[in-house]
C-alpha atoms as a PDB file:
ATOM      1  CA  UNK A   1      -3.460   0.182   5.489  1.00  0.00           C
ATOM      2  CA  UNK A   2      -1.693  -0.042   8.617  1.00  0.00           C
ATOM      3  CA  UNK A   3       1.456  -1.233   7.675  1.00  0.00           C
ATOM      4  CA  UNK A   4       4.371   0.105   5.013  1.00  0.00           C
ATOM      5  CA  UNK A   5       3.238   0.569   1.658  1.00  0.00           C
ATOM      6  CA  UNK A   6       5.546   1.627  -1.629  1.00  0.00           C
ATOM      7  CA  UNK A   7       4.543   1.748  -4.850  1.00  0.00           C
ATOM      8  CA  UNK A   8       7.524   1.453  -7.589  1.00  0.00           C
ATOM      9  CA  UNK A   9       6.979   2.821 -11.745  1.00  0.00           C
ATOM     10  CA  UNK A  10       9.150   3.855 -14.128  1.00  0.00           C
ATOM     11  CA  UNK A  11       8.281   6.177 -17.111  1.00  0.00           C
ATOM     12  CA  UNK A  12      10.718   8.135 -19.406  1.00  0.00           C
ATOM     13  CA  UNK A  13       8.382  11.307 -18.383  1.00  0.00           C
ATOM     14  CA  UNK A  14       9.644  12.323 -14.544  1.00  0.00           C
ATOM     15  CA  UNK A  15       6.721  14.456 -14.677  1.00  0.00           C
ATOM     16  CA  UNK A  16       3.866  11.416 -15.955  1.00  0.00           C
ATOM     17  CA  UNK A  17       5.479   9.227 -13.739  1.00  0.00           C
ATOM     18  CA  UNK A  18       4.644  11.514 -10.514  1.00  0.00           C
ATOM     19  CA  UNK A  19       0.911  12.560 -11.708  1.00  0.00           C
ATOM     20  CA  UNK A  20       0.340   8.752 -12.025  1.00  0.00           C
ATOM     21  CA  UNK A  21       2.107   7.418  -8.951  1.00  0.00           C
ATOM     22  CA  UNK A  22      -0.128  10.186  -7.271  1.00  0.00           C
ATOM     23  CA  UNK A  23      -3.183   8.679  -8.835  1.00  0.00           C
ATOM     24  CA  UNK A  24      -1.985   5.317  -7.554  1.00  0.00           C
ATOM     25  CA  UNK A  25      -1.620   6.795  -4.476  1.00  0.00           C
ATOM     26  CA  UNK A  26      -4.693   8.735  -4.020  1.00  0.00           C
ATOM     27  CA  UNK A  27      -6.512   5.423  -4.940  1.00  0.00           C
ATOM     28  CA  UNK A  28      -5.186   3.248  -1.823  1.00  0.00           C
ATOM     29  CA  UNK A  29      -6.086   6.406   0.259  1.00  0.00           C
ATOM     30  CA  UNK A  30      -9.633   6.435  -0.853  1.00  0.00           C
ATOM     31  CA  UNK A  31      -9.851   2.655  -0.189  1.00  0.00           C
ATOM     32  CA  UNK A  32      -8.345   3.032   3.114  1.00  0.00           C
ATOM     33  CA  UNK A  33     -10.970   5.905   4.009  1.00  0.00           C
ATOM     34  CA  UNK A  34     -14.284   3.831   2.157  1.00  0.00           C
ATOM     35  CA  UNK A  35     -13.201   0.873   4.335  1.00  0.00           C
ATOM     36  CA  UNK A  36     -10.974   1.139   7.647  1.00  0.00           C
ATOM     37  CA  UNK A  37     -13.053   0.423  10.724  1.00  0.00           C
ATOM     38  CA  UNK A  38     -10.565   3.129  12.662  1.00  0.00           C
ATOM     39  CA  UNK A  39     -12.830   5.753  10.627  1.00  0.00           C
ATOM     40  CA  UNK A  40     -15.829   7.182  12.123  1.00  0.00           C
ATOM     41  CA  UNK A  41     -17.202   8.045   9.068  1.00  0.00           C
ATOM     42  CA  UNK A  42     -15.688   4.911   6.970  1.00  0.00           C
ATOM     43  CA  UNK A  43     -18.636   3.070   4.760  1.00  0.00           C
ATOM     44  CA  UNK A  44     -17.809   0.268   6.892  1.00  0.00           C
ATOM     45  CA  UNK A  45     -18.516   1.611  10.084  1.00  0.00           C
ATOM     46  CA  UNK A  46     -21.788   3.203   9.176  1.00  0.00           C
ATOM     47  CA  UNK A  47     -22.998  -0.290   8.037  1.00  0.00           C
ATOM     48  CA  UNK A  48     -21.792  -1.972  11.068  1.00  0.00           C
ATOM     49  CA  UNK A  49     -23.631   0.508  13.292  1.00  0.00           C
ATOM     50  CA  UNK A  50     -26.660   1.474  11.422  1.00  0.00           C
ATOM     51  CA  UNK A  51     -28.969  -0.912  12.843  1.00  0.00           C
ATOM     52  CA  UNK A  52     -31.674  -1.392   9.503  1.00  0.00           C
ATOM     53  CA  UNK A  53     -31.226  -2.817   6.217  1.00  0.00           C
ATOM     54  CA  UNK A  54     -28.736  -0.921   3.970  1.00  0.00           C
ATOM     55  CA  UNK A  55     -28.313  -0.525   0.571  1.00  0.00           C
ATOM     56  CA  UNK A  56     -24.922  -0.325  -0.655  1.00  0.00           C
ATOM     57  CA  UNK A  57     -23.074   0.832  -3.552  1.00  0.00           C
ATOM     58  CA  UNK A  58     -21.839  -1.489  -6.468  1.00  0.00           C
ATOM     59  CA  UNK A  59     -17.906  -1.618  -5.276  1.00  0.00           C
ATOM     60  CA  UNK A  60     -19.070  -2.374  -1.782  1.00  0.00           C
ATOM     61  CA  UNK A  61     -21.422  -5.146  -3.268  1.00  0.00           C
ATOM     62  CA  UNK A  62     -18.859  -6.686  -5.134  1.00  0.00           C
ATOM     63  CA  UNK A  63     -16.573  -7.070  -2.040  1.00  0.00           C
ATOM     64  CA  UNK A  64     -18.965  -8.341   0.327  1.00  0.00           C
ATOM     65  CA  UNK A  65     -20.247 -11.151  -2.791  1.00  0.00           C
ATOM     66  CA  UNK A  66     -16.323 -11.989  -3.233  1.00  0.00           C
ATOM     67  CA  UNK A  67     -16.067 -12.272   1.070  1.00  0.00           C
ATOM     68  CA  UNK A  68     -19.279 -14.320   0.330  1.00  0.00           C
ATOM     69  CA  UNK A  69     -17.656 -16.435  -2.147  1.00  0.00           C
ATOM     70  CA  UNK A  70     -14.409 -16.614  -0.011  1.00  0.00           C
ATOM     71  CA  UNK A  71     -16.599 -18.107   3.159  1.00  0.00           C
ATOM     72  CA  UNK A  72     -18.368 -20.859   0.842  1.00  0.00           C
ATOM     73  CA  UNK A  73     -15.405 -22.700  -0.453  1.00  0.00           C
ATOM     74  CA  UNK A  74     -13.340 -22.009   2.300  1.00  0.00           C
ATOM     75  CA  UNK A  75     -16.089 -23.999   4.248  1.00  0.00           C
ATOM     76  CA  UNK A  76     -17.052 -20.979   6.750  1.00  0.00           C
ATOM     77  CA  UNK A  77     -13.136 -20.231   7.623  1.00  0.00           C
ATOM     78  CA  UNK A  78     -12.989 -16.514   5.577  1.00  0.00           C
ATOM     79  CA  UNK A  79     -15.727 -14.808   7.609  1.00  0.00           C
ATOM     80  CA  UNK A  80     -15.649 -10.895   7.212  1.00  0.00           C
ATOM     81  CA  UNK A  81     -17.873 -11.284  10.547  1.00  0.00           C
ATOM     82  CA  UNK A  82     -14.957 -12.528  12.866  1.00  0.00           C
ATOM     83  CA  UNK A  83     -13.471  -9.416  13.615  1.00  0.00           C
ATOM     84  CA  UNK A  84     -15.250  -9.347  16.697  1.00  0.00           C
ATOM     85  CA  UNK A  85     -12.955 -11.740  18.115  1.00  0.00           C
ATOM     86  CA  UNK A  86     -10.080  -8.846  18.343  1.00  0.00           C
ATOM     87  CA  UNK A  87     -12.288  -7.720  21.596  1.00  0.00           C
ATOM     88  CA  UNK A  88     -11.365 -10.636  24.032  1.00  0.00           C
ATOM     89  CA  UNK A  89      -8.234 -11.290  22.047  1.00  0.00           C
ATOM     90  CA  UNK A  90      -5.335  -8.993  22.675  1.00  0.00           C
ATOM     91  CA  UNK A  91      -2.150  -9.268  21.347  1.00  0.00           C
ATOM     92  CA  UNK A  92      -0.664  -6.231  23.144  1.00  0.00           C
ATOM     93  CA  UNK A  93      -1.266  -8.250  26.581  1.00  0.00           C
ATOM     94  CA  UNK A  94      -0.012 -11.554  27.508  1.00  0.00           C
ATOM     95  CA  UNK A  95      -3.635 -12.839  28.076  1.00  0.00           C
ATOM     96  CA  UNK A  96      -5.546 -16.067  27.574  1.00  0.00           C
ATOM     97  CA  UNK A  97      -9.402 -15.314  27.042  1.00  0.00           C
ATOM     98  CA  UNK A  98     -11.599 -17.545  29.106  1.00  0.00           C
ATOM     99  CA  UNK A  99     -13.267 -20.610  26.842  1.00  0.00           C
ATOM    100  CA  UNK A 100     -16.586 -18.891  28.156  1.00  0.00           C
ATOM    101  CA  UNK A 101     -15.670 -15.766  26.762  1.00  0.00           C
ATOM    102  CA  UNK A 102     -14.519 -17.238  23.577  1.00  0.00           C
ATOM    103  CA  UNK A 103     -17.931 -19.059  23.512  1.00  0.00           C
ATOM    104  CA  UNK A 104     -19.957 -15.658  23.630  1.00  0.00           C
ATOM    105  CA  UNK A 105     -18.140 -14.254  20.780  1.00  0.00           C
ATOM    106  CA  UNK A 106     -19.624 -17.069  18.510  1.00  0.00           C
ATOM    107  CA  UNK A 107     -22.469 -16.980  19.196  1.00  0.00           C
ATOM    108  CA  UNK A 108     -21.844 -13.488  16.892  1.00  0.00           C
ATOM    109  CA  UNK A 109     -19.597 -14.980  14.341  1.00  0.00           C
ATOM    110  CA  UNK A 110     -21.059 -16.118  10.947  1.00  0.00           C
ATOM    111  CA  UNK A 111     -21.246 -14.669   7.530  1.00  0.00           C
ATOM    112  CA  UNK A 112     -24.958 -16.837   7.200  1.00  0.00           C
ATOM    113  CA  UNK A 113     -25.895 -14.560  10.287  1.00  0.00           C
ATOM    114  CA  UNK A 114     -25.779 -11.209   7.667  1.00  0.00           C
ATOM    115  CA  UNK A 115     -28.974 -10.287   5.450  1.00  0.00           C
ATOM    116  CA  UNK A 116     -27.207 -10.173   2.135  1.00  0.00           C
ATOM    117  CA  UNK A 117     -28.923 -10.088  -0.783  1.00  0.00           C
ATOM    118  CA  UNK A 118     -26.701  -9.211  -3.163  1.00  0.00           C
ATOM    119  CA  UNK A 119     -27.722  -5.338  -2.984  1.00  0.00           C
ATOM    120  CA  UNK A 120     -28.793  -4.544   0.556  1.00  0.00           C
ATOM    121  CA  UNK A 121     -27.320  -5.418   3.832  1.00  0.00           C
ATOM    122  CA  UNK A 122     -28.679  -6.317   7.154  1.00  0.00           C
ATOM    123  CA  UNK A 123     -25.890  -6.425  10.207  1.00  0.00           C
ATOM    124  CA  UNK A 124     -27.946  -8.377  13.159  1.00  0.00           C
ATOM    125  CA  UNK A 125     -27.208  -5.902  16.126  1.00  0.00           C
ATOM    126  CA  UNK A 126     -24.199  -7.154  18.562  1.00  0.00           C
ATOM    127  CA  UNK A 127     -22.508  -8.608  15.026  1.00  0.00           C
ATOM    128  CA  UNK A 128     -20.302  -6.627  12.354  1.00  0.00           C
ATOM    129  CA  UNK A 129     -18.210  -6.752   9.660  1.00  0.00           C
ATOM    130  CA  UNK A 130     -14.345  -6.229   8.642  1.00  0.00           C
ATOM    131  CA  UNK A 131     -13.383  -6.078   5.150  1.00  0.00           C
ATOM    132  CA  UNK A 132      -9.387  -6.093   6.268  1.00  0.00           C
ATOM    133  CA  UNK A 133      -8.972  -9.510   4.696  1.00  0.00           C
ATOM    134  CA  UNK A 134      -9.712  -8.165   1.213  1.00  0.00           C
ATOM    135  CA  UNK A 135      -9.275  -4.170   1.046  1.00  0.00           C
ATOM    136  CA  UNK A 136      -5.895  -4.363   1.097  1.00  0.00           C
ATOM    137  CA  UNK A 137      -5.301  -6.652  -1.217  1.00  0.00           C
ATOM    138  CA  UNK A 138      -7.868  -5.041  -3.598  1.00  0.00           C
ATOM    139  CA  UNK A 139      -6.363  -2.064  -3.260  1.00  0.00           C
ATOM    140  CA  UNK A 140      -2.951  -3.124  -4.690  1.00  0.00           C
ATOM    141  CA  UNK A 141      -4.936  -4.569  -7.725  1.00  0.00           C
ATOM    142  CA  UNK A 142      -6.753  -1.268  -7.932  1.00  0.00           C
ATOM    143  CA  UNK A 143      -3.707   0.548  -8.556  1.00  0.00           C
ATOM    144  CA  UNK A 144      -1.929  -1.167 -10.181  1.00  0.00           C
ATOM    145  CA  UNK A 145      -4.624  -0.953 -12.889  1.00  0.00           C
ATOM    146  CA  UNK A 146      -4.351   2.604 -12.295  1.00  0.00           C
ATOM    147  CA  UNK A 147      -0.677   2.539 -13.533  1.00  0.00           C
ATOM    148  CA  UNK A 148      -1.111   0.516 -16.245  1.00  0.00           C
ATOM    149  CA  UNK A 149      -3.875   2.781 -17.685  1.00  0.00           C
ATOM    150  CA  UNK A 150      -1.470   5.846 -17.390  1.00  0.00           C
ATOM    151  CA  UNK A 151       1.262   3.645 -19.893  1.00  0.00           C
ATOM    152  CA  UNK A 152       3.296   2.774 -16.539  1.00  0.00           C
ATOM    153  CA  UNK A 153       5.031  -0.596 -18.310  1.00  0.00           C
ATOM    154  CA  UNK A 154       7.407  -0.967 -15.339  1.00  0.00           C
ATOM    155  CA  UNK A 155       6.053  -0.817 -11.466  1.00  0.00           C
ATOM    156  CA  UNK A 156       5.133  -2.703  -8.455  1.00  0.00           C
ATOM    157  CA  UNK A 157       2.504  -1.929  -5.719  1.00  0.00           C
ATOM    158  CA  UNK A 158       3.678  -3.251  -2.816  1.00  0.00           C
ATOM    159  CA  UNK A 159       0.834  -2.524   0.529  1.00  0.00           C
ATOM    160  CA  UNK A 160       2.541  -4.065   3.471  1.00  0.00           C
ATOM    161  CA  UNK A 161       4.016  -6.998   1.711  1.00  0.00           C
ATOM    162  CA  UNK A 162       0.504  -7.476  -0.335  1.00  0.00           C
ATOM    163  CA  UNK A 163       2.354  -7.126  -4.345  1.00  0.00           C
ATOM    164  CA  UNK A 164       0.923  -6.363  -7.460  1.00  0.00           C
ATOM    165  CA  UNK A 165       3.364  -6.256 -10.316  1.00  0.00           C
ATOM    166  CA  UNK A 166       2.774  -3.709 -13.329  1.00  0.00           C
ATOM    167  CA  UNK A 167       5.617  -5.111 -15.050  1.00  0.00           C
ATOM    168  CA  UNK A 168       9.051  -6.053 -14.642  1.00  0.00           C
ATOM    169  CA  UNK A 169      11.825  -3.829 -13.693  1.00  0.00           C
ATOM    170  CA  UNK A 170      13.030  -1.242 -16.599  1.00  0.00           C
ATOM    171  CA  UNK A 171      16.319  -4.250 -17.907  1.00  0.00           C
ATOM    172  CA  UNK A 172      13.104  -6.764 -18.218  1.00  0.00           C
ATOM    173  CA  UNK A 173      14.316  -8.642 -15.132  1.00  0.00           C
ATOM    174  CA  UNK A 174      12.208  -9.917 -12.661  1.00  0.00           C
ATOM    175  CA  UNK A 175      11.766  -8.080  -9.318  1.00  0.00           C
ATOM    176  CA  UNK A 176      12.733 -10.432  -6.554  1.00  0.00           C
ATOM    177  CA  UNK A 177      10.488 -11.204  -3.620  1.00  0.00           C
ATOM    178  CA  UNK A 178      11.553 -12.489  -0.530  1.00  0.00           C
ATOM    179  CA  UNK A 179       9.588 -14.047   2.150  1.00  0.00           C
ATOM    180  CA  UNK A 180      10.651 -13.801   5.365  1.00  0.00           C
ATOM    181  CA  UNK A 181      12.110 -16.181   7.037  1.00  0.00           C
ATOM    182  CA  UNK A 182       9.523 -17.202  10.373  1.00  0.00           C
ATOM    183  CA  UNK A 183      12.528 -18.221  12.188  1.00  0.00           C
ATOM    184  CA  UNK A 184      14.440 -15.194  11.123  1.00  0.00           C
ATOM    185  CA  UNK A 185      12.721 -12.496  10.053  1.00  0.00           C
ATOM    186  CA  UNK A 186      15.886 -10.590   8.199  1.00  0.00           C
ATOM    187  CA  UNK A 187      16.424 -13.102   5.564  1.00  0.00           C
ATOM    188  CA  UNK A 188      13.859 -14.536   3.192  1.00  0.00           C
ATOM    189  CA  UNK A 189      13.207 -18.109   3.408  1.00  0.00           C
ATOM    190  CA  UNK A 190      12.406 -18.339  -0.612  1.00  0.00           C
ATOM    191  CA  UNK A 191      12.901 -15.508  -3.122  1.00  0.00           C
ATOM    192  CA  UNK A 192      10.252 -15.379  -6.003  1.00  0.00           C
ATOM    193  CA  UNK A 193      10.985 -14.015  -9.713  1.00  0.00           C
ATOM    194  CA  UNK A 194       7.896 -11.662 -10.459  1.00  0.00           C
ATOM    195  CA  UNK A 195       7.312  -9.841 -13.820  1.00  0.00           C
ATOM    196  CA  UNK A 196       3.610  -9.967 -13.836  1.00  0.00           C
ATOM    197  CA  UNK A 197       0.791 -11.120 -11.655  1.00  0.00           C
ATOM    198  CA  UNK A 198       0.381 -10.452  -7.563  1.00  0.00           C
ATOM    199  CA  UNK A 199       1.622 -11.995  -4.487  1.00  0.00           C
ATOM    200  CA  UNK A 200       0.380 -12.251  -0.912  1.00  0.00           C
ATOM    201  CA  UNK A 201       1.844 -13.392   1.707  1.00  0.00           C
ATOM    202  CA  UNK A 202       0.586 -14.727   5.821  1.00  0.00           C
ATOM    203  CA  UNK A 203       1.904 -15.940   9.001  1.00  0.00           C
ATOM    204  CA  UNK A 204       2.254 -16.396  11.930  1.00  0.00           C
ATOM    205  CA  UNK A 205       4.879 -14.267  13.100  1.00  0.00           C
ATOM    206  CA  UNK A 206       3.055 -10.609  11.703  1.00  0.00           C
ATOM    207  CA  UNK A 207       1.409 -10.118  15.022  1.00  0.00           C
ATOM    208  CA  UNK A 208       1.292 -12.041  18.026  1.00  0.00           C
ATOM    209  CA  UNK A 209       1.992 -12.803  21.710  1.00  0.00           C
ATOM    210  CA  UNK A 210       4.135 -15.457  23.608  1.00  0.00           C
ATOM    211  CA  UNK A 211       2.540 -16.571  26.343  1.00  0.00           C
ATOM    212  CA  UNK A 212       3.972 -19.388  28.582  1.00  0.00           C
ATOM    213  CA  UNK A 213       6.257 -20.237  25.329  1.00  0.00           C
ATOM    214  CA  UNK A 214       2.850 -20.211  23.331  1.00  0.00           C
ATOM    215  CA  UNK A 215       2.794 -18.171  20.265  1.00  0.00           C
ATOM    216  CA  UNK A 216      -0.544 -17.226  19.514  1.00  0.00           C
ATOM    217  CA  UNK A 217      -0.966 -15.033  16.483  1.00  0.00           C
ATOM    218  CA  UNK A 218      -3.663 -12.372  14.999  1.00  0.00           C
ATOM    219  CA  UNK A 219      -5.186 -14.988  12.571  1.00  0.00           C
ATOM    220  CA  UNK A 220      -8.346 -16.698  14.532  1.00  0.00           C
ATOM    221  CA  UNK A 221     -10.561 -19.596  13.537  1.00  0.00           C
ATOM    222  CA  UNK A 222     -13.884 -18.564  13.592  1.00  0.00           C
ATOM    223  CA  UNK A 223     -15.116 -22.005  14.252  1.00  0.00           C
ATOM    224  CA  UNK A 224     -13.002 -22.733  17.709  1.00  0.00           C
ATOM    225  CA  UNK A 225     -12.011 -18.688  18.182  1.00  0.00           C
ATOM    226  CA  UNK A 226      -8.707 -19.958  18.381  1.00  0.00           C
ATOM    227  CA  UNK A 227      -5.851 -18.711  16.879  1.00  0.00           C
ATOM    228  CA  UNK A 228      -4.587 -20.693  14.129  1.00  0.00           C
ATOM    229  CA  UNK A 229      -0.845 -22.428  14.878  1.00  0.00           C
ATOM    230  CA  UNK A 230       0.604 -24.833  12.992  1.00  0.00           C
ATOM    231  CA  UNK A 231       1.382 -22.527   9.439  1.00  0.00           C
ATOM    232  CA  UNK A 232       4.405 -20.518  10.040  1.00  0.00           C
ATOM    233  CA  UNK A 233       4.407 -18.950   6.188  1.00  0.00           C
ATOM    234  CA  UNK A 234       2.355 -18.872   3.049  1.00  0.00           C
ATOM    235  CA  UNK A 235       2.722 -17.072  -0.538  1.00  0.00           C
ATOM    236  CA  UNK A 236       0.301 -17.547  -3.154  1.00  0.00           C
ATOM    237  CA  UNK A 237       0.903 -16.308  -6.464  1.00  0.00           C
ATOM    238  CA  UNK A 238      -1.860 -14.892  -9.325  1.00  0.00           C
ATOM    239  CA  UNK A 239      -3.315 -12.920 -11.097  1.00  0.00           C
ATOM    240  CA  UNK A 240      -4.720 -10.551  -8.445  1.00  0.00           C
ATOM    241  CA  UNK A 241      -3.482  -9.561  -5.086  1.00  0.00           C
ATOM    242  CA  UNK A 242      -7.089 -10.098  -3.768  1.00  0.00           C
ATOM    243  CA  UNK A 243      -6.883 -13.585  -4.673  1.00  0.00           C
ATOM    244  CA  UNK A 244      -3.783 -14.229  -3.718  1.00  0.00           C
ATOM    245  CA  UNK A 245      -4.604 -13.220  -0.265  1.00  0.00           C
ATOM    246  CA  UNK A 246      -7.630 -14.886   0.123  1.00  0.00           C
ATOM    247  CA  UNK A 247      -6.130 -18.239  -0.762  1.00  0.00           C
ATOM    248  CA  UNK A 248      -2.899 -17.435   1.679  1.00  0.00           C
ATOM    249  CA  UNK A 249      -5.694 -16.690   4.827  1.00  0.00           C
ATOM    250  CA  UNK A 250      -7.572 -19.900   4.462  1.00  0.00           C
ATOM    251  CA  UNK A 251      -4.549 -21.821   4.337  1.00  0.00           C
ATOM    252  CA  UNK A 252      -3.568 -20.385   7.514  1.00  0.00           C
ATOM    253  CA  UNK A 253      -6.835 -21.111   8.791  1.00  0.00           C
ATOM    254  CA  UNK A 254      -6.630 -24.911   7.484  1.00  0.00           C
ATOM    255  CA  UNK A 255      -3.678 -25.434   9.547  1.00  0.00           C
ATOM    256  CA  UNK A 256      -1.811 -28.626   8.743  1.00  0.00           C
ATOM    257  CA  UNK A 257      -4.600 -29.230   5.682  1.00  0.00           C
ATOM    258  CA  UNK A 258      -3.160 -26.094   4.354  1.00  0.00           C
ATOM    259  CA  UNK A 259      -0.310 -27.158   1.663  1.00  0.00           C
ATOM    260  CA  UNK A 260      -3.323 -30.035   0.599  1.00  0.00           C
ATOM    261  CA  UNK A 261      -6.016 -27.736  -0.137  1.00  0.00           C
ATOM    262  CA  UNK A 262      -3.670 -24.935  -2.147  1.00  0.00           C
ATOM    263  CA  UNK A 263      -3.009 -27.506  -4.247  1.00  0.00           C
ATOM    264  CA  UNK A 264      -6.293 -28.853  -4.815  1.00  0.00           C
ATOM    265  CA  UNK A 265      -7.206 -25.362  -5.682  1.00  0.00           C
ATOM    266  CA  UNK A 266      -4.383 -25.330  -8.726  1.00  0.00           C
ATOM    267  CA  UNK A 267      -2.299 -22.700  -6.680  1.00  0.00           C
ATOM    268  CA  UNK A 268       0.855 -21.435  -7.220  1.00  0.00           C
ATOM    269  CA  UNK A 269       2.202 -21.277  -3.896  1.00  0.00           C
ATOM    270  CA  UNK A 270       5.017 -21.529  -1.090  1.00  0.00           C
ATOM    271  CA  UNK A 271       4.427 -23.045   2.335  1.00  0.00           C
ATOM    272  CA  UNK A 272       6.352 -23.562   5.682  1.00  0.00           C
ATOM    273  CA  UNK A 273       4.939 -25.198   8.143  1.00  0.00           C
ATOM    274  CA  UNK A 274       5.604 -24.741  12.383  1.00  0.00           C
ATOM    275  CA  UNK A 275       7.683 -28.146  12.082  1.00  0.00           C
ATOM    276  CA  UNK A 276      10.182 -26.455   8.987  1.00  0.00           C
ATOM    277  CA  UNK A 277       8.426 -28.723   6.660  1.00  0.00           C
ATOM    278  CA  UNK A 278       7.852 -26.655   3.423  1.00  0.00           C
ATOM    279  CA  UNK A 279       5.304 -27.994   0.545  1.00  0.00           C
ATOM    280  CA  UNK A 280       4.227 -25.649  -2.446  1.00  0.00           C
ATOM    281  CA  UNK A 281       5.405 -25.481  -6.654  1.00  0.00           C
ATOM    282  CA  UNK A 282       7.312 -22.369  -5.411  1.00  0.00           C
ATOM    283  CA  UNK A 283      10.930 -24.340  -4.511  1.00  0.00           C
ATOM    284  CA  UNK A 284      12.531 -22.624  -1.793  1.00  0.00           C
ATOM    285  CA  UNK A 285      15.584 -20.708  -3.001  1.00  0.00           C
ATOM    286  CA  UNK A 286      17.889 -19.685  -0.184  1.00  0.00           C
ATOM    287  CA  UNK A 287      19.980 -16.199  -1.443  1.00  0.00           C
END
């Protein structure tokens, strides 16, 4: 998943608890393989490079109609097909991509570019796909359910920050999330009581590079292939992880329209913008 990832349970049974934490484990690792573009033989490579219409198989189809979903009402901003940006954007190298270069790239950005049907695939050569934005976040939902199916009543899946509660911690209290704080990253700007539900959380300080006293992070807008500035944080909090962290993305990718359109979406969320300015139904609760 590229990052840290825990996953926290509690049973009475030492021995359940490690045969289902092992399940819960085994599941992210089969997600990870299905669906990591690092992977030669990853699902998602061999649709990105096999140059003919695909069919694909019913979890795949339901993640590519949700990234479909995601890039309608986020008015084109979610787009699976923007990956293709990471090869003229760097953010090992302190290096500005020509506006030419940017302007190639587009041309193969565009989830309305795929043949998608619903059932089969078609990637137009030159173009591909990254299911990043959603795997991970699907994968804490996936096992979580996992847990809760082996009678784990306490837990949390936590993949790189990505949470998805099982249930609160053994005393019934809450486990406490903190998001970090953008301008300094060992103390949590807000800490959020959790006994049930998911949280996901973006900015702009995950990955980047300073350039002239520019930050420019990994998040780019597929409409300018630009990276995205003005949100330093955002949490959402759901039902599912995957939603969660669809909702957190676009409102990175709506910039200063961000905090607006959580909350015309009903969201439970917490936002901080570049300025300091924070918006969101989560109130900030310095510990």
């Amino acid at each position: 998943m590229g990052s840290p990832c825990v996953i926290h349970g509690f049973h009475s049974s030492p021995s359940h608890l490690e045969s289902s934490l092992k399940l819960a484990q085994a599941e992210v690792l089969r997600l990870e393989h299905k669906y990591s573009r690092y992977r030669e033989d990853s699902v998602l490579t061999l649709l990105n490079y096999a140059n003919k219409t695909t069919e694909v198989d019913g979890e795949t189809a339901g993640l590519l109609n949700y990234a479909q979903t995601c890039f309608q009402f986020s008015d084109g901003l979610f787009d699976i097909t923007s990956g293709v940006f990471r090869t003229i954007w760097n953010f090992r190298e302190a290096r500005i991509p020509s506006q030419a270069s940017i302007d190639a790239v587009k041309q193969r950005v565009g989830f309305e570019q795929l043949g998608w049907d619903g059932a089969r695939l078609t990637i137009p050569q030159g173009m591909e796909i990254d299911l990043g934005g959603v795997v991970k976040e699907y994968a804490a939902d996936q096992a979580r359910n996992i847990l809760i199916a082996h009678d784990i009543q306490y837990g949390l899946v936590d993949l790189g920050g990505d949470m998805s509660v099982v249930g609160p911690k053994p005393d019934d209290e809450p486990w406490l999330v903190g998001v970090r704080n953008p301008d300094n990253l060992e103390k949590p700007v807000v800490t959020i009581p959790l006994s049930a539900g998911a949280i996901a959380t973006s900015g702009y300080y995950e990955r980047y590079v300073m350039i002239d006293g520019q930050r420019y992070c990994h998040i780019i807008n597929p409409k300018t292939g630009w990276p995205v500035k003005q949100v330093a944080t955002v949490s959402v909090v759901s039902d599912q992880c995957l939603v969660s962290g669809s909702l957190t993305t676009v409102a990175m990718l709506k910039e200063l329209h961000g905090a607006q359109w959580l909350e015309e979406q009903g969201a439970t969320f917490f936002l901080q913008l570049e300025s300091g300015q924070q918006f969101g139904s989560i109130q900030s609760r310095h510990v």
